[in-house]
C-alpha atoms as a PDB file:
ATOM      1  CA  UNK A   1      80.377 -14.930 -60.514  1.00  0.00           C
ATOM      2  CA  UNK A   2      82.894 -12.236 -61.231  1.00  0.00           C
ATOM      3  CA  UNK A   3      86.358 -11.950 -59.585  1.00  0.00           C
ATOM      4  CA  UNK A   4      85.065  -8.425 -58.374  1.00  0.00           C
ATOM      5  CA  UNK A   5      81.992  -9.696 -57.128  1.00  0.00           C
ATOM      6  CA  UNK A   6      83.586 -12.610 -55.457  1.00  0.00           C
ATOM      7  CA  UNK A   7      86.378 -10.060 -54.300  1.00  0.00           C
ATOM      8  CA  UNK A   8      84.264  -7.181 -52.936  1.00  0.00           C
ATOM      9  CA  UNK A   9      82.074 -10.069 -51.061  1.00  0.00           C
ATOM     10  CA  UNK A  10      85.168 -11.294 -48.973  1.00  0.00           C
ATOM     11  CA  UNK A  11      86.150  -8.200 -48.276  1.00  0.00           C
ATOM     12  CA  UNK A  12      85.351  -6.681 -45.239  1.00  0.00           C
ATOM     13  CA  UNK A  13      82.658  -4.147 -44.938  1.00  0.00           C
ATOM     14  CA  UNK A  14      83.036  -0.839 -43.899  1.00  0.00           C
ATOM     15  CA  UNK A  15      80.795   2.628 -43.045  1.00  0.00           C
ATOM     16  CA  UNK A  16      79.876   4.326 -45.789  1.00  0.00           C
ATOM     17  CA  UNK A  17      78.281   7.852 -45.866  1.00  0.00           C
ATOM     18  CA  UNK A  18      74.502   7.915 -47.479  1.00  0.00           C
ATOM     19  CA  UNK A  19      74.322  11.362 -48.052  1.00  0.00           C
ATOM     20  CA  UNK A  20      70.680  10.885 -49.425  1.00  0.00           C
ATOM     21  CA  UNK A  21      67.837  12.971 -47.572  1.00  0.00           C
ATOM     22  CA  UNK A  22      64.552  14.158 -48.009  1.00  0.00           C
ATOM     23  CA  UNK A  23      62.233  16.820 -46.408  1.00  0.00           C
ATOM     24  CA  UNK A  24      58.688  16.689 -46.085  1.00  0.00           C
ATOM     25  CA  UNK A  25      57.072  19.639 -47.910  1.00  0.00           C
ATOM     26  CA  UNK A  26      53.792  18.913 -47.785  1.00  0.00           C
ATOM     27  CA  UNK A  27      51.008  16.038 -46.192  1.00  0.00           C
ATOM     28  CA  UNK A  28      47.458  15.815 -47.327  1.00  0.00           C
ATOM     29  CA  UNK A  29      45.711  13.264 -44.412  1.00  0.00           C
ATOM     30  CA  UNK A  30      42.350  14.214 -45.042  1.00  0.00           C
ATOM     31  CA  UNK A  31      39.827  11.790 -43.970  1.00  0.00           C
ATOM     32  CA  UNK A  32      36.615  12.954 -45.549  1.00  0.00           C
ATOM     33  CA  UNK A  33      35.708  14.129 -49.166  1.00  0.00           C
ATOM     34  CA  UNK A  34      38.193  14.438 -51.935  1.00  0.00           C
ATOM     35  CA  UNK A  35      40.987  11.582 -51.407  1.00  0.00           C
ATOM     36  CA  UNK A  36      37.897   8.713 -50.445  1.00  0.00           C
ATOM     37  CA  UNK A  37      37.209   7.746 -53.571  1.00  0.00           C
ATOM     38  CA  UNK A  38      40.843   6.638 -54.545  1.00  0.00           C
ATOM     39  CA  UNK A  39      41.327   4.988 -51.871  1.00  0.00           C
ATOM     40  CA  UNK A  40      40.974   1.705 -53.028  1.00  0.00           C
ATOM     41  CA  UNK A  41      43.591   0.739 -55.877  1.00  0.00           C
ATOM     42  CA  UNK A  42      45.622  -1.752 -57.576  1.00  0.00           C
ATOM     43  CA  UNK A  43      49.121  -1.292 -59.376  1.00  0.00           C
ATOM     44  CA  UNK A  44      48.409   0.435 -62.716  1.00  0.00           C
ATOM     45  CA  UNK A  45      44.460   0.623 -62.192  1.00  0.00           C
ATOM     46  CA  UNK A  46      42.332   3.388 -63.274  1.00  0.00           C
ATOM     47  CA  UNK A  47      41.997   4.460 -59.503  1.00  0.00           C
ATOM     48  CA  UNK A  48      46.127   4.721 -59.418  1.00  0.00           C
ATOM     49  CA  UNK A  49      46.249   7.250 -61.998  1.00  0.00           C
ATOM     50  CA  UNK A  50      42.956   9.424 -61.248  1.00  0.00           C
ATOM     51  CA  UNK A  51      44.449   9.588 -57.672  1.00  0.00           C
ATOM     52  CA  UNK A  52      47.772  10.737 -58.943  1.00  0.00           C
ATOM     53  CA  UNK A  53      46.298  12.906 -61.551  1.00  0.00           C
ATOM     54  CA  UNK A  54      44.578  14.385 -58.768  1.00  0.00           C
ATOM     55  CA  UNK A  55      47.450  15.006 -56.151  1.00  0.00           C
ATOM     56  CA  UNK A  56      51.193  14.416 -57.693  1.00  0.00           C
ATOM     57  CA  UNK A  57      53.028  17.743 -56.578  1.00  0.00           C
ATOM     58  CA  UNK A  58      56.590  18.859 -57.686  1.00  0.00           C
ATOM     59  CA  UNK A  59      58.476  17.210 -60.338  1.00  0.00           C
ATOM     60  CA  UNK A  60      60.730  14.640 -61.188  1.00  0.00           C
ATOM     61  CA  UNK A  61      63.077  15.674 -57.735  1.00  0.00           C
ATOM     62  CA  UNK A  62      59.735  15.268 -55.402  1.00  0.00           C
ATOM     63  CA  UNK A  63      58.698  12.279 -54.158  1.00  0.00           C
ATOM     64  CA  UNK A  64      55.523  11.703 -53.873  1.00  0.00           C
ATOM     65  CA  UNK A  65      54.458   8.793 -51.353  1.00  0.00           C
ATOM     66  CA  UNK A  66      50.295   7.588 -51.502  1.00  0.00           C
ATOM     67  CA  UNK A  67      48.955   5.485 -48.576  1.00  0.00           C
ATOM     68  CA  UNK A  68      46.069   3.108 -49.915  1.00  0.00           C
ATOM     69  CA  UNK A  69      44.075   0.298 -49.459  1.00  0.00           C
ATOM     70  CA  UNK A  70      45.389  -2.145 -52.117  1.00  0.00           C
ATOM     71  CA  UNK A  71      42.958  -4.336 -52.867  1.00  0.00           C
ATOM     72  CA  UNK A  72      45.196  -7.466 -54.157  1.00  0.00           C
ATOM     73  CA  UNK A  73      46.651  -9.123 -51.248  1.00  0.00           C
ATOM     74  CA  UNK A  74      49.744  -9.967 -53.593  1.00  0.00           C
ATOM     75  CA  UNK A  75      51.195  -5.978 -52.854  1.00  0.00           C
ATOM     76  CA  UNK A  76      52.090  -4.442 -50.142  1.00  0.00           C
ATOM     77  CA  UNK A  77      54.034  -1.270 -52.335  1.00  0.00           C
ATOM     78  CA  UNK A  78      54.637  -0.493 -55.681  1.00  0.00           C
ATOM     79  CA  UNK A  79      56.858   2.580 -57.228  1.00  0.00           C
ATOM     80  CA  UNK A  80      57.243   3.673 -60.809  1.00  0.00           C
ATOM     81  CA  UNK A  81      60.979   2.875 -62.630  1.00  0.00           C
ATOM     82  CA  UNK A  82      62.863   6.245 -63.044  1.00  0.00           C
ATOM     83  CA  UNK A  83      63.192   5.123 -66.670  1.00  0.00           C
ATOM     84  CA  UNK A  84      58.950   5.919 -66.433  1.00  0.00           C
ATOM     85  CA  UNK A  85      60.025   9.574 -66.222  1.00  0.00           C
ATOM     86  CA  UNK A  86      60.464  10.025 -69.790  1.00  0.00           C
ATOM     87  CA  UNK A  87      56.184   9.312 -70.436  1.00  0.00           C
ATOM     88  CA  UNK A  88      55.546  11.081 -67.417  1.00  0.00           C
ATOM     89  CA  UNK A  89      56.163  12.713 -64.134  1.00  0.00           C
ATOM     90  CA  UNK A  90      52.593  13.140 -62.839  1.00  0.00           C
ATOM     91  CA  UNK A  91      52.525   9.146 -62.520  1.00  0.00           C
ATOM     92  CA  UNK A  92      55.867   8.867 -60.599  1.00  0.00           C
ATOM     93  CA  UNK A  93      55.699   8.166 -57.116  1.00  0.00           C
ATOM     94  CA  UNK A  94      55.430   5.323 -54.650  1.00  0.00           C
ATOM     95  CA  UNK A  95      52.333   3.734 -53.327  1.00  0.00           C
ATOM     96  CA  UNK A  96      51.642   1.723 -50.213  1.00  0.00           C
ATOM     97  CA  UNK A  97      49.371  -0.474 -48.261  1.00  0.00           C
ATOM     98  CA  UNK A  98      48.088   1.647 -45.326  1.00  0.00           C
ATOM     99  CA  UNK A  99      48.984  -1.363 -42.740  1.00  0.00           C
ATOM    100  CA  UNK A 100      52.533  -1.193 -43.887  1.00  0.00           C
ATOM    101  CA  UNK A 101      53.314   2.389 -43.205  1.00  0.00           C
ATOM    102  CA  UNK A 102      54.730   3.350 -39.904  1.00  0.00           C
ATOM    103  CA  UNK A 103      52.938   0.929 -36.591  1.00  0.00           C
ATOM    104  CA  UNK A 104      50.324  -0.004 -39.648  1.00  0.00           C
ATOM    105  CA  UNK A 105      48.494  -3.200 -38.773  1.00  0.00           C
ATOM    106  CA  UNK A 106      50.961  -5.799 -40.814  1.00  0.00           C
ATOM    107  CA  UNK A 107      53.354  -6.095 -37.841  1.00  0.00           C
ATOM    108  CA  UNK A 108      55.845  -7.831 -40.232  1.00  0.00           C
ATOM    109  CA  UNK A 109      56.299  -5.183 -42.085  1.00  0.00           C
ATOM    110  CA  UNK A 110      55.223  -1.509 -40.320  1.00  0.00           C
ATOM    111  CA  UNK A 111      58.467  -0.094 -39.157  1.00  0.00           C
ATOM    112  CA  UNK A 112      58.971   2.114 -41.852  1.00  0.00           C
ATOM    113  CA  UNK A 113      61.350  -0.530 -44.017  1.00  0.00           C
ATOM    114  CA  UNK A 114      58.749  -1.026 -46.812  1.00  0.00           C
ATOM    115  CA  UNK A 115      58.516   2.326 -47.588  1.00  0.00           C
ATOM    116  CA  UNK A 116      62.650   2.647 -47.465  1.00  0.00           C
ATOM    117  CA  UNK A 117      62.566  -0.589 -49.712  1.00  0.00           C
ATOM    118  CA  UNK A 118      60.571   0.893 -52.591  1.00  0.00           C
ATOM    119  CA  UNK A 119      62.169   4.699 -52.058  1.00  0.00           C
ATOM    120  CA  UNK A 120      65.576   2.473 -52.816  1.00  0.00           C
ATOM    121  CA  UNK A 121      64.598   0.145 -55.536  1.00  0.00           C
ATOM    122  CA  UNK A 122      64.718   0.043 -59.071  1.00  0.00           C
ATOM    123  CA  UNK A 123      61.495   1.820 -58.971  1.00  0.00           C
ATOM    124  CA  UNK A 124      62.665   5.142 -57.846  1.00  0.00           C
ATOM    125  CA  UNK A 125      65.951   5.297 -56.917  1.00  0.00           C
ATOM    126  CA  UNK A 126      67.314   2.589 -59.347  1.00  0.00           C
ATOM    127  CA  UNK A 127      68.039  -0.267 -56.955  1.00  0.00           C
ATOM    128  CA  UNK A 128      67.104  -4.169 -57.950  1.00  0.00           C
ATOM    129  CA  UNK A 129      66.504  -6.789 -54.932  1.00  0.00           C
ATOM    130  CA  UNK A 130      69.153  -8.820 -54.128  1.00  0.00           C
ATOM    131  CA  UNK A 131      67.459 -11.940 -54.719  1.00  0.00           C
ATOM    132  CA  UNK A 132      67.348 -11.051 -58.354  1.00  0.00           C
ATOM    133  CA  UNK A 133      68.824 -13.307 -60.380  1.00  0.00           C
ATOM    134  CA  UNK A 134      69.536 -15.888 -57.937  1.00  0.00           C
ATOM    135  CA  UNK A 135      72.360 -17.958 -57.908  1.00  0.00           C
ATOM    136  CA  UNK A 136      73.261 -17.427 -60.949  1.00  0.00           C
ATOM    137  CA  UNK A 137      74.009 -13.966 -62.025  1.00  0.00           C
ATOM    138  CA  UNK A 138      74.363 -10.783 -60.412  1.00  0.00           C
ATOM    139  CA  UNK A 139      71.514  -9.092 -61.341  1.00  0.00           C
ATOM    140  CA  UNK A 140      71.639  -6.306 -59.269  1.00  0.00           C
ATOM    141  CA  UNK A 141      74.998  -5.348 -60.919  1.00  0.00           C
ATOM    142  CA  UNK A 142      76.081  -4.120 -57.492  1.00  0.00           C
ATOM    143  CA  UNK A 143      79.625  -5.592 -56.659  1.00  0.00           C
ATOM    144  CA  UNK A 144      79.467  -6.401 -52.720  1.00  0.00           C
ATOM    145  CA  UNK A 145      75.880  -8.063 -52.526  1.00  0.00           C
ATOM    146  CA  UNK A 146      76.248 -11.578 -51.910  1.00  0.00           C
ATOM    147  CA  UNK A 147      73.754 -13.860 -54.368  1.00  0.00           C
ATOM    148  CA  UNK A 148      70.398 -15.047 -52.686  1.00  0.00           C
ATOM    149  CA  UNK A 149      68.295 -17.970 -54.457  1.00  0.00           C
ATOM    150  CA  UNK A 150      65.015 -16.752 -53.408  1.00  0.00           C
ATOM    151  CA  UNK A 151      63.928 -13.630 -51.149  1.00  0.00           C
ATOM    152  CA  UNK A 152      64.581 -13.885 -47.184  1.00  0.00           C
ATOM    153  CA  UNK A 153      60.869 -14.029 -45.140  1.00  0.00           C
ATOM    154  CA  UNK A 154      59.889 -14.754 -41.530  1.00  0.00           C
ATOM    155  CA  UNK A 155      57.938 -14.724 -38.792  1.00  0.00           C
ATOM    156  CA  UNK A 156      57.950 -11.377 -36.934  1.00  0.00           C
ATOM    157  CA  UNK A 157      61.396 -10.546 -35.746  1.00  0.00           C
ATOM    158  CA  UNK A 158      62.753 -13.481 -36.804  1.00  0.00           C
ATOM    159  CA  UNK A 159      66.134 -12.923 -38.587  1.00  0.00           C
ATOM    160  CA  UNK A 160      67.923 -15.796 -40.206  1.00  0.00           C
ATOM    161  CA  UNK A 161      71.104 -15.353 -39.511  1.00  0.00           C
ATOM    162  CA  UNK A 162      73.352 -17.481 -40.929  1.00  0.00           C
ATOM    163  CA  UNK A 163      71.190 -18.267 -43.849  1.00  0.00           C
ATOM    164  CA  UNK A 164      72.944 -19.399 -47.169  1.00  0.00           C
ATOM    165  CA  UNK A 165      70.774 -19.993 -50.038  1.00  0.00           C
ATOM    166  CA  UNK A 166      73.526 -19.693 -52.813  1.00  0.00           C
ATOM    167  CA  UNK A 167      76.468 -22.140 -50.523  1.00  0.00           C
ATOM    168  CA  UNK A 168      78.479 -22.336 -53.728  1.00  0.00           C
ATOM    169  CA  UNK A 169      78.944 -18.487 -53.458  1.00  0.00           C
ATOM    170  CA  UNK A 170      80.824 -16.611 -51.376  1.00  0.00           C
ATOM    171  CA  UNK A 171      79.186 -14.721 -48.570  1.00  0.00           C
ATOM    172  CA  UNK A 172      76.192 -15.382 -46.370  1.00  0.00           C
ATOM    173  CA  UNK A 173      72.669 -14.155 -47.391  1.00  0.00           C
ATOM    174  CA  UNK A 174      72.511 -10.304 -46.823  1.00  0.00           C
ATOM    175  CA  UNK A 175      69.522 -10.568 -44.823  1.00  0.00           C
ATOM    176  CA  UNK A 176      70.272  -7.718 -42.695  1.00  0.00           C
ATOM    177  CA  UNK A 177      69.840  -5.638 -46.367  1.00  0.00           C
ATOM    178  CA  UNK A 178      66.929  -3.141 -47.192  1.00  0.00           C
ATOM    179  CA  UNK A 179      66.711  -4.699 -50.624  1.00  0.00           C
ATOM    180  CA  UNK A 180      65.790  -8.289 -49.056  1.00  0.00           C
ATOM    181  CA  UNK A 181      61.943  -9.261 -47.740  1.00  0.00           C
ATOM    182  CA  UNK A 182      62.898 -10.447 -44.225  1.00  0.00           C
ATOM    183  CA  UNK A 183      60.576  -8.882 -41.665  1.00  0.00           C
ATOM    184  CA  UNK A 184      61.310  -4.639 -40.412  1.00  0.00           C
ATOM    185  CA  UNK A 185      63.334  -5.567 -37.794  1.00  0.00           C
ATOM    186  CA  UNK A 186      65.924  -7.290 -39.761  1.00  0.00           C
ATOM    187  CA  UNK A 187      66.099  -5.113 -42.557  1.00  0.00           C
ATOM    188  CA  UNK A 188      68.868  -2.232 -41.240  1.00  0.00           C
ATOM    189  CA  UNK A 189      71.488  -1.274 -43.831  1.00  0.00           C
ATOM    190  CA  UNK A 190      72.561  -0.748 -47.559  1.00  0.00           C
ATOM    191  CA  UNK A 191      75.882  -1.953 -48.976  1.00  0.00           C
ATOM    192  CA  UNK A 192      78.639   0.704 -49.905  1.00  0.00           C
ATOM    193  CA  UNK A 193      77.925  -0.359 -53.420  1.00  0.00           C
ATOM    194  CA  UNK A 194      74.619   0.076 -52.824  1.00  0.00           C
ATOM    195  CA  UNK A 195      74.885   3.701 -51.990  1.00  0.00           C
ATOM    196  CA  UNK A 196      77.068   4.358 -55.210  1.00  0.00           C
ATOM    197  CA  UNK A 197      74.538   3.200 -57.497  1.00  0.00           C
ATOM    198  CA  UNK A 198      71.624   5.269 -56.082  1.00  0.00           C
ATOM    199  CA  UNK A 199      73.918   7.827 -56.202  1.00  0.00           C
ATOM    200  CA  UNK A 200      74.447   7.523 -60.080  1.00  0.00           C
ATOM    201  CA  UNK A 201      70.562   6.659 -60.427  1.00  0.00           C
ATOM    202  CA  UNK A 202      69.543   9.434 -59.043  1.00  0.00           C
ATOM    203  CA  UNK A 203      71.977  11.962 -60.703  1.00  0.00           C
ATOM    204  CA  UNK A 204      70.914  10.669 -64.272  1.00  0.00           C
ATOM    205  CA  UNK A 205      67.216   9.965 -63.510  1.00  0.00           C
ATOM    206  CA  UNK A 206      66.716  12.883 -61.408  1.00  0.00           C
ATOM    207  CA  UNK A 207      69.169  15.653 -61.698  1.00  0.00           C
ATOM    208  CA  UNK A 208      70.038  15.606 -57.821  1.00  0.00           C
ATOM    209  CA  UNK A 209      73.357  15.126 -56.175  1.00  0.00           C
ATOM    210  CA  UNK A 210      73.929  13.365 -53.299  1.00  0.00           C
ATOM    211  CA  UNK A 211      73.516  15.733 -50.059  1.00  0.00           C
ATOM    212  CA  UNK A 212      70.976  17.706 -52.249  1.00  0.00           C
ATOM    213  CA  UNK A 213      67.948  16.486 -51.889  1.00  0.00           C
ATOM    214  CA  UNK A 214      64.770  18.191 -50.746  1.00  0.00           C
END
């Protein structure tokens, strides 16, 4: 681990504007005729891309967020990787399970956080988890995440505090983070470092400043 790393980690966290929003434009919720047959999908399936050839709107600065029913019970979301923007827009977006939106029937996971998770990652906004890596390196190449062997999960409302998968390292496992897999209720903030990198991410990937976007 780095001396910065190891520095920012014992350092003490403090509040740290996000300055990232996002306003809805537009919702298509219809439940008969058009969207039906897409509704079924798979990441990178030929139903993904004829339902985003279909209904992508905007550009690269709109995101575009498609509720499905994923068929592989290994996903609960997917998102493209802003580096995708380059081949093409009209396939950038994120897409989730329909029981993991908002009061969705996956309890563990239908307060809102998945979608927050993907919206954050390296998909779109240029984020890696913070299990990445593991004990080893700091993948995320964010300065004040503490390492994490293997990604945080639990039973409903169940957050490990005090959890230390990496005990060599310095800093507890940042299961509290947005980045992690604990269950919704745990998952509540993003690291100042965090914040900085989505703010570059998005500025290079994107073209939007931070308090700019719509």
């Amino acid at each position: 681990m780095s001396d910065t790393h190891r520095r920012s980690i014992e350092a003490r966290a403090g509040l740290t504007p996000f300055d990232l929003y996002y306003h809805v434009i537009s919702a298509n919720d219809t439940e008969e005729g058009g969207n039906i047959p897409y509704f079924d999908a798979n990441p990178f399936s030929q139903n993904e891309w004829d339902l985003k050839a279909a209904l992508h709107q905007g550009d690269k600065k709109s995101l575009n967020v498609y509720l499905m029913r994923l068929t592989s019970p290994l996903y609960q979301a997917w998102s493209t990787l802003p580096l995708e923007l380059e081949f093409s827009v009209q396939k950038d977006g994120i897409v989730l399970h329909n029981s993991v939106f908002l009061y969705g029937s996956n309890t563990n996971y239908n307060l809102g956080k998945t979608l927050i998770h993907d919206w954050a990652s390296l998909r779109w906004f240029g984020l890696s988890h913070i299990f990445d890596g593991g004990c080893e390196d700091n993948f995320d190449c964010v300065d004040d995440t503490p390492l994490e062997a293997v990604p945080t999960a639990g039973p409903v409302g169940e957050c490990p505090i005090g959890r230390d998968s990496c005990p060599d390292d310095p800093g507890l496992d940042p299961i509290h983070n947005c980045m992690d897999y604990t269950s919704n209720e745990c998952r509540t903030e993003f690291t100042a470092g965090q914040i900085q990198c989505m703010h570059e991410q998005v500025l290079q990937f994107r073209n939007l400043t931070p308090g700019g976007l719509s």
